[in-house]
PDB file of N, CA and C in Angstrom:
ATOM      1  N   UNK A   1      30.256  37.690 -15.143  1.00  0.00           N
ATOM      2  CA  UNK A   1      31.694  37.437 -15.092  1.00  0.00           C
ATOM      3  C   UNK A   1      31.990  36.305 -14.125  1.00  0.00           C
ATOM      4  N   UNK A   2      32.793  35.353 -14.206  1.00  0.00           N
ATOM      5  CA  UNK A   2      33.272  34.321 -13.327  1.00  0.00           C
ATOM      6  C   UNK A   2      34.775  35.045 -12.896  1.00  0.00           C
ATOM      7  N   UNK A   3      34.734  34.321 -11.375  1.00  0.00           N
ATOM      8  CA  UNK A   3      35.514  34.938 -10.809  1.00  0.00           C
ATOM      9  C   UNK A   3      36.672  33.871 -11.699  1.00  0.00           C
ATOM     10  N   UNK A   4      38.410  34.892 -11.120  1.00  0.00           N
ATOM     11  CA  UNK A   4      39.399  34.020 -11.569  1.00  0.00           C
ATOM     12  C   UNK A   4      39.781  32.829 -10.195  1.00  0.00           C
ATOM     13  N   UNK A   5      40.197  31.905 -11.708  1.00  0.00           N
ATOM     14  CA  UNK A   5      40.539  30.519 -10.242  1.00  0.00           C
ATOM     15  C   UNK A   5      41.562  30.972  -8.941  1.00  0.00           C
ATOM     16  N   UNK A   6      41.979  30.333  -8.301  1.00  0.00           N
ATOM     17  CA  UNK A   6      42.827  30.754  -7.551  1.00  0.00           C
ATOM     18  C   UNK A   6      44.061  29.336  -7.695  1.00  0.00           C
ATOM     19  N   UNK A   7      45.139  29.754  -7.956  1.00  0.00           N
ATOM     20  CA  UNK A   7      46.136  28.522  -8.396  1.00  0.00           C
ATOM     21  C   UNK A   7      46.183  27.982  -6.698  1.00  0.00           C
ATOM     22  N   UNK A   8      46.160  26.456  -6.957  1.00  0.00           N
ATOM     23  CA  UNK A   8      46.103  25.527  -5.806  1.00  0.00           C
ATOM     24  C   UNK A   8      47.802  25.926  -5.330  1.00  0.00           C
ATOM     25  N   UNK A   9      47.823  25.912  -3.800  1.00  0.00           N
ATOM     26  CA  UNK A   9      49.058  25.765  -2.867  1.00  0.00           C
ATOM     27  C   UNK A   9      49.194  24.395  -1.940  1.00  0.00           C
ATOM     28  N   UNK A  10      49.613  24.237  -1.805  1.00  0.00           N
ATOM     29  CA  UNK A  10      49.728  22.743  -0.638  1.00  0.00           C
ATOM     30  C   UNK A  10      49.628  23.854   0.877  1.00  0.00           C
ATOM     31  N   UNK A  11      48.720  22.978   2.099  1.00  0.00           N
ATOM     32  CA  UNK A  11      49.163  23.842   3.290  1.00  0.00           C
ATOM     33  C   UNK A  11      50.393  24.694   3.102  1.00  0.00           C
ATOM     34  N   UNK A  12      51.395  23.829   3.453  1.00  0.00           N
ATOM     35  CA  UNK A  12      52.728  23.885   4.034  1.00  0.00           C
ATOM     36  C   UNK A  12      53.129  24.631   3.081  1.00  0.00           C
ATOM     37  N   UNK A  13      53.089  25.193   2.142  1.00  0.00           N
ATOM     38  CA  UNK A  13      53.591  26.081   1.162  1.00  0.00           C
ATOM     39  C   UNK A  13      53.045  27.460   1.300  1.00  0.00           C
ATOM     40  N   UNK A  14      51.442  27.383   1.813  1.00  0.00           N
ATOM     41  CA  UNK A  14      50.997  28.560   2.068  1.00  0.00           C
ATOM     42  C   UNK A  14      51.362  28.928   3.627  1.00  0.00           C
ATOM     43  N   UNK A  15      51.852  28.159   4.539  1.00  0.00           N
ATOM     44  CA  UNK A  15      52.148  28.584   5.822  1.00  0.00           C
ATOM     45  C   UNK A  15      53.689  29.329   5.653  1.00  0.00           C
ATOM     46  N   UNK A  16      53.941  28.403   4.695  1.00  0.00           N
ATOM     47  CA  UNK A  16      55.701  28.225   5.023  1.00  0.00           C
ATOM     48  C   UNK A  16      56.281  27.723   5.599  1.00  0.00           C
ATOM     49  N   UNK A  17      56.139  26.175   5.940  1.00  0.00           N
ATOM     50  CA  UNK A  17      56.498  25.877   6.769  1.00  0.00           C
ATOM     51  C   UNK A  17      57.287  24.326   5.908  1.00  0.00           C
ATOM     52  N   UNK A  18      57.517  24.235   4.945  1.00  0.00           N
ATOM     53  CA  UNK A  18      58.529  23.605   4.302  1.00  0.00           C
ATOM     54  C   UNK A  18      59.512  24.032   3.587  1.00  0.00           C
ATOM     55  N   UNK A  19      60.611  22.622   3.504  1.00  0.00           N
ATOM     56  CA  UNK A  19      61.975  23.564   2.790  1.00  0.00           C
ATOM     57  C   UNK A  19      61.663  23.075   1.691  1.00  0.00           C
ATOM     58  N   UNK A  20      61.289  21.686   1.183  1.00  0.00           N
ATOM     59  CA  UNK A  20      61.114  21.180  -0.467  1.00  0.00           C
ATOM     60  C   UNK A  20      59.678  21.001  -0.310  1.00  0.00           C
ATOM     61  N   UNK A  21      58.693  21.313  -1.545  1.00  0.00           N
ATOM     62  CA  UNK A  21      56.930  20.743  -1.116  1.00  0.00           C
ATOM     63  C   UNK A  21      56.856  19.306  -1.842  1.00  0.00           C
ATOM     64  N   UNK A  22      56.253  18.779  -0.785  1.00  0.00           N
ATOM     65  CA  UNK A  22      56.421  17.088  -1.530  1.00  0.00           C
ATOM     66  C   UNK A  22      54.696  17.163  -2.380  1.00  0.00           C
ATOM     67  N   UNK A  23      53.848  18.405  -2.268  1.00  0.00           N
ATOM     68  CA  UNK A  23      52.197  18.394  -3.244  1.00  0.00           C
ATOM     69  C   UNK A  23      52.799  18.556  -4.289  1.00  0.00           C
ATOM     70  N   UNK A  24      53.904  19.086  -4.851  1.00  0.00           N
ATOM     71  CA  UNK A  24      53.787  19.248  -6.356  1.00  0.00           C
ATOM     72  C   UNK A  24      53.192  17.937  -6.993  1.00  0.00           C
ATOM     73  N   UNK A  25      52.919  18.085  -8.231  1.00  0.00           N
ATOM     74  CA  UNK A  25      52.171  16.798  -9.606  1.00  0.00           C
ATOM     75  C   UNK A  25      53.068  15.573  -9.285  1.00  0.00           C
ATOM     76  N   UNK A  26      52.517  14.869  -9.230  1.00  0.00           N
ATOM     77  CA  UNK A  26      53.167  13.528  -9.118  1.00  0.00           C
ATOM     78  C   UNK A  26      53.960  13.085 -10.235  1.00  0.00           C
ATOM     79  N   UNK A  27      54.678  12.053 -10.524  1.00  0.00           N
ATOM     80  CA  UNK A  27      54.939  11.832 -11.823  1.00  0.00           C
ATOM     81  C   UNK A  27      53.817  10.961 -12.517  1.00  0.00           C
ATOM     82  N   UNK A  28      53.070   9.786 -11.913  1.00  0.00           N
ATOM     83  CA  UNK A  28      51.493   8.813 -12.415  1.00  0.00           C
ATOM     84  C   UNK A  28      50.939   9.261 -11.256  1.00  0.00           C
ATOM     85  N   UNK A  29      49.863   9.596 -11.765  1.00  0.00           N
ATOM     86  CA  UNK A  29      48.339   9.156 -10.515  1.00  0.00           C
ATOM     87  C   UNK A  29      48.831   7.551 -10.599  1.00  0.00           C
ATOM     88  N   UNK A  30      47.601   7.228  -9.446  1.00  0.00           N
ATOM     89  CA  UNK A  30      47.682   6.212  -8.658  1.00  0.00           C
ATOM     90  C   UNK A  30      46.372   5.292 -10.142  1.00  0.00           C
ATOM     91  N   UNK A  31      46.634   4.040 -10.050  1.00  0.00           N
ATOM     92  CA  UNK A  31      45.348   3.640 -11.277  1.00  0.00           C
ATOM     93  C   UNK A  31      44.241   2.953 -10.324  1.00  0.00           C
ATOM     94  N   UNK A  32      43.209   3.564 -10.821  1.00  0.00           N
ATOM     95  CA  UNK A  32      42.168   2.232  -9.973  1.00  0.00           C
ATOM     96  C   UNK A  32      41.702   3.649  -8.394  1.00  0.00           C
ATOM     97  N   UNK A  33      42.352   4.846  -8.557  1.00  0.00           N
ATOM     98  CA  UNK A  33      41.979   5.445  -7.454  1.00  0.00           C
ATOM     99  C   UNK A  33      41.314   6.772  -7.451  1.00  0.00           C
ATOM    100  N   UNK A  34      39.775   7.345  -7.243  1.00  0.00           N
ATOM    101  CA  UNK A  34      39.563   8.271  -7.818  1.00  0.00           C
ATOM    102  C   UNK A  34      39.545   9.598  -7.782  1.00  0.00           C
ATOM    103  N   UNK A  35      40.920   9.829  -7.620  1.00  0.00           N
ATOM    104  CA  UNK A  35      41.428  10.766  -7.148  1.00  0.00           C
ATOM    105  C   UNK A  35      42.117  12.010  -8.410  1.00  0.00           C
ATOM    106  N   UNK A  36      41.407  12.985  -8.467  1.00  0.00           N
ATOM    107  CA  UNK A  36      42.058  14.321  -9.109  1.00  0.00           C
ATOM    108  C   UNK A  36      43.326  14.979  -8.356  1.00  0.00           C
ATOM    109  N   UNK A  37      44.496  15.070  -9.113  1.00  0.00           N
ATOM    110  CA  UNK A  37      45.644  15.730  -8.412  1.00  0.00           C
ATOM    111  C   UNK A  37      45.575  17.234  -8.975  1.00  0.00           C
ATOM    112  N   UNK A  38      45.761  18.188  -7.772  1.00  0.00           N
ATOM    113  CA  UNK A  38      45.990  19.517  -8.383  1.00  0.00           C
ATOM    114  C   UNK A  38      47.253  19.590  -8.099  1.00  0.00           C
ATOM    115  N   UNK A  39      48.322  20.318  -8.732  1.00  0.00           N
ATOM    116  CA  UNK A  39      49.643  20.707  -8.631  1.00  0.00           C
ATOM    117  C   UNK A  39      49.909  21.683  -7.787  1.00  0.00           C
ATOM    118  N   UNK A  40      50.962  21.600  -7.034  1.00  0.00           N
ATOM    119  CA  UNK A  40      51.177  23.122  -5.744  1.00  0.00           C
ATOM    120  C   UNK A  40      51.726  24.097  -7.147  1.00  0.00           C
ATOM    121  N   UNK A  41      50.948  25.424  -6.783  1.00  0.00           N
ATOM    122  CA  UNK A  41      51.408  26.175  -7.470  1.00  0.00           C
ATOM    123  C   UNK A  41      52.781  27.499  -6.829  1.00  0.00           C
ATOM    124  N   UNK A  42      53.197  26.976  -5.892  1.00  0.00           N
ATOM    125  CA  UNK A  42      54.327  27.842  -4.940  1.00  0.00           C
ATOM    126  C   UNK A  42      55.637  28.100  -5.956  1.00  0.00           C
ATOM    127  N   UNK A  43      56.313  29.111  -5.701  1.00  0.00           N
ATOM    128  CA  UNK A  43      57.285  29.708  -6.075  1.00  0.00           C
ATOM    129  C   UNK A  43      58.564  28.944  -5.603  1.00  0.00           C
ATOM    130  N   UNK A  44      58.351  27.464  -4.909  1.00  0.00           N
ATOM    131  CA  UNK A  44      59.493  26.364  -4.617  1.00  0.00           C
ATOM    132  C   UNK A  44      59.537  25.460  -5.480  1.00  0.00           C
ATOM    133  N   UNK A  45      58.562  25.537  -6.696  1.00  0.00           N
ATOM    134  CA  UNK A  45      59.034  24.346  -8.221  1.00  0.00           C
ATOM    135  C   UNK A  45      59.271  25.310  -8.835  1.00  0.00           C
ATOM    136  N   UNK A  46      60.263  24.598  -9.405  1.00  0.00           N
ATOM    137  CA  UNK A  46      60.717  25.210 -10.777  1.00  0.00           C
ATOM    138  C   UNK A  46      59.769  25.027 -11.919  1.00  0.00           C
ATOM    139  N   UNK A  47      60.102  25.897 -13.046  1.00  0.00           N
ATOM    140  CA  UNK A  47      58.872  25.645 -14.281  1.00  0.00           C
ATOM    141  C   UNK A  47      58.854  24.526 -14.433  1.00  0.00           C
ATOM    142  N   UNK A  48      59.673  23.416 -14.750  1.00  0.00           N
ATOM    143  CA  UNK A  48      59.602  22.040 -15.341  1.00  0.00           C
ATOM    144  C   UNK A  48      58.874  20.935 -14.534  1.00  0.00           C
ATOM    145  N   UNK A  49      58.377  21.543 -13.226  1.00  0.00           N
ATOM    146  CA  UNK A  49      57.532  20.557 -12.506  1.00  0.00           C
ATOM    147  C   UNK A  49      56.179  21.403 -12.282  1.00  0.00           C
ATOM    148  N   UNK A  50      56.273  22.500 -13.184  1.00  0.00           N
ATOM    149  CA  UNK A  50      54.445  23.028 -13.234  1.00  0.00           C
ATOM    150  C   UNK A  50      53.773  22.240 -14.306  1.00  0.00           C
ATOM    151  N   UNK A  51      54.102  20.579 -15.040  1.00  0.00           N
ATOM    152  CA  UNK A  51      53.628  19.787 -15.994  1.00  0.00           C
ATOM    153  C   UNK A  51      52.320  19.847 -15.696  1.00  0.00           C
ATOM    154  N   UNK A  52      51.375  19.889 -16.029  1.00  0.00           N
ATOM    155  CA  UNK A  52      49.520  19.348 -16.196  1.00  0.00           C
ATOM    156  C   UNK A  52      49.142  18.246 -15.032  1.00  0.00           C
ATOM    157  N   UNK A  53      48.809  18.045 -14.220  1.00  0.00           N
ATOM    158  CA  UNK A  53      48.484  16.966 -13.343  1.00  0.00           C
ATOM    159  C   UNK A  53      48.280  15.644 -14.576  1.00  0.00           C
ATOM    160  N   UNK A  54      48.452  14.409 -14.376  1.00  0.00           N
ATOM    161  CA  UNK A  54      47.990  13.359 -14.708  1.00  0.00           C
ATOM    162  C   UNK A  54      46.756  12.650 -13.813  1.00  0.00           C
ATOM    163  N   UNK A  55      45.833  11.929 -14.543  1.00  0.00           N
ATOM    164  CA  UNK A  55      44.345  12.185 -14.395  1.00  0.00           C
ATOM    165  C   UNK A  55      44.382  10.308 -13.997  1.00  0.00           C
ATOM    166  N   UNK A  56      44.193   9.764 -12.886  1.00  0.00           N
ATOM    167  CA  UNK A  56      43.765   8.489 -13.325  1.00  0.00           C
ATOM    168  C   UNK A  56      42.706   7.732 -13.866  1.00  0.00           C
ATOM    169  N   UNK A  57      42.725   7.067 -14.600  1.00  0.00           N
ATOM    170  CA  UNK A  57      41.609   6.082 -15.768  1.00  0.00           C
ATOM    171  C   UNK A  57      41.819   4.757 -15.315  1.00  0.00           C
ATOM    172  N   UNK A  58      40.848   3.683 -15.515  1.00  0.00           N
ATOM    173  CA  UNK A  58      40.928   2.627 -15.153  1.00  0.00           C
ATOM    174  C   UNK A  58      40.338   1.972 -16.633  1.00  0.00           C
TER     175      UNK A  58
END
């Protein structure tokens, strides 16, 4: 059995120590940078900003 994932939080979301989380999904990754975005999964976005991370490609 594989364990289940654990949905990504930003620090400051798991401390509590913000009023808006600026980790949620970006709207573009960055291009040219090789960087994977995970989305904050906190109960401070609304559904419409739990979108899929965007992946950068060069």
């Amino acid at each position: 059995m594989h364990a289940k994932a654990v949905p990504y939080r930003s620090s400051s979301c798991r401390i509590g120590t913000h009023h808006e989380c600026a980790q949620s999904s970006p709207s573009l990754a960055p291009v040219g940078v090789p960087v994977i975005y995970e989305a904050c999964d906190c109960p401070c976005h609304p559904a419409a900003d739990r979108e899929a991370p965007k992946e950068a490609t060069s």
